[in-house]
C-alpha atoms as a PDB file:
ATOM      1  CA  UNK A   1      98.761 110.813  86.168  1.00  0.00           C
ATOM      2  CA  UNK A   2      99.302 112.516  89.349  1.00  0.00           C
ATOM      3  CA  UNK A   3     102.645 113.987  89.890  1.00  0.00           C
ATOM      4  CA  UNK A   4     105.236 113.779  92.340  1.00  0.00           C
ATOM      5  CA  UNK A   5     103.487 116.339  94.861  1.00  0.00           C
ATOM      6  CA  UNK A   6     100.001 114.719  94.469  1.00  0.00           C
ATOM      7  CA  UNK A   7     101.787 111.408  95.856  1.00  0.00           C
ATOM      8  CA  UNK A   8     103.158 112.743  98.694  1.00  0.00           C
ATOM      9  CA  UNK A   9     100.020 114.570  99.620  1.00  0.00           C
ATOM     10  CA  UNK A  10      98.017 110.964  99.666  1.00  0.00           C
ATOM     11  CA  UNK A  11     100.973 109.684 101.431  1.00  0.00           C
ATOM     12  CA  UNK A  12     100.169 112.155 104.115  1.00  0.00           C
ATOM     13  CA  UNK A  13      96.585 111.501 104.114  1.00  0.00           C
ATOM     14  CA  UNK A  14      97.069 107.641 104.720  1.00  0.00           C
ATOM     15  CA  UNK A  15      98.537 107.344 107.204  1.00  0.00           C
ATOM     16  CA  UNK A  16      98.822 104.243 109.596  1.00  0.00           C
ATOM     17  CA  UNK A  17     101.259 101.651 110.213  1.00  0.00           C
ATOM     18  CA  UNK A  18     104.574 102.365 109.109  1.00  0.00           C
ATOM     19  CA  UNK A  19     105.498  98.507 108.178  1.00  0.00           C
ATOM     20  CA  UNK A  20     102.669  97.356 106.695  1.00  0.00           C
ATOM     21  CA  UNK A  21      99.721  98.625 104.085  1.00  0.00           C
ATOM     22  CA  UNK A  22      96.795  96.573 102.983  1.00  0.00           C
ATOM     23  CA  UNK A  23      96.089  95.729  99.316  1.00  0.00           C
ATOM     24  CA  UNK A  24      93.007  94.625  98.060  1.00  0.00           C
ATOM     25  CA  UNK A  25      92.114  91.031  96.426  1.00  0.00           C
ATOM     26  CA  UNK A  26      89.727  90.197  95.089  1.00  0.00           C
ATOM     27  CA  UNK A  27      86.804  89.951  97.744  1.00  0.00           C
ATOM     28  CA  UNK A  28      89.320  90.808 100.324  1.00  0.00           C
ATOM     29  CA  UNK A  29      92.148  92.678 101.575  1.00  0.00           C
ATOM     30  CA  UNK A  30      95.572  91.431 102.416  1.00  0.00           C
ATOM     31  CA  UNK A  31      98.692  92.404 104.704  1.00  0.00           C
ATOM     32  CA  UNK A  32     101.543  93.432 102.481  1.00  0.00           C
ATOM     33  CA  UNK A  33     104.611  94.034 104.688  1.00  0.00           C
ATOM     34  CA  UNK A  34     106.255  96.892 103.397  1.00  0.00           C
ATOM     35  CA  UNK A  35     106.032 100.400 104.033  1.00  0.00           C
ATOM     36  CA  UNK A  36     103.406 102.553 102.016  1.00  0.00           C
ATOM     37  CA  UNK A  37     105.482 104.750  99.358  1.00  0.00           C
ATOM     38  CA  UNK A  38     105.210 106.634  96.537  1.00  0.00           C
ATOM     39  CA  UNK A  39     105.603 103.355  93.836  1.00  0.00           C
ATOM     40  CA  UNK A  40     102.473 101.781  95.291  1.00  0.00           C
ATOM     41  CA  UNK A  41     100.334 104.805  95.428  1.00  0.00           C
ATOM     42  CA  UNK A  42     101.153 105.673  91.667  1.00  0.00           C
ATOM     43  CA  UNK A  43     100.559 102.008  91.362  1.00  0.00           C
ATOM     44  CA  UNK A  44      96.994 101.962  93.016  1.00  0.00           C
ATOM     45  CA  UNK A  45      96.166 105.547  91.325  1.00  0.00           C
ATOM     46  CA  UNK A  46      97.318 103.881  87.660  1.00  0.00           C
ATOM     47  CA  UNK A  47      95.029 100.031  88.994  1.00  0.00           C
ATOM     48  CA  UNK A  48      98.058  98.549  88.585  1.00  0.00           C
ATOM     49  CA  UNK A  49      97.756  96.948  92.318  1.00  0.00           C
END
């Protein structure tokens, strides 16, 4: 699993709005308003999400 440096590096990378993120259903993707953070791109890295 990645570590604590690798998520802040992807964090970085995807960048966009800062109050929402999309997650993906599944044939489609969704509006999830939150902020992108580190627990949902371990989550997505781990198909979790």
């Amino acid at each position: 699993m990645s570590n604590a440096n690798d998520l802040e590096l992807y964090l970085q990378f995807f960048k966009g709005r800062e109050d929402y993120f999309a997650q993906q259903g599944e044939d489609w993707y969704f509006p999830v308003k939150k902020a992108l953070d580190e627990f949902y791109v371990r989550r997505h890295l781990e198909r979790d999400l």
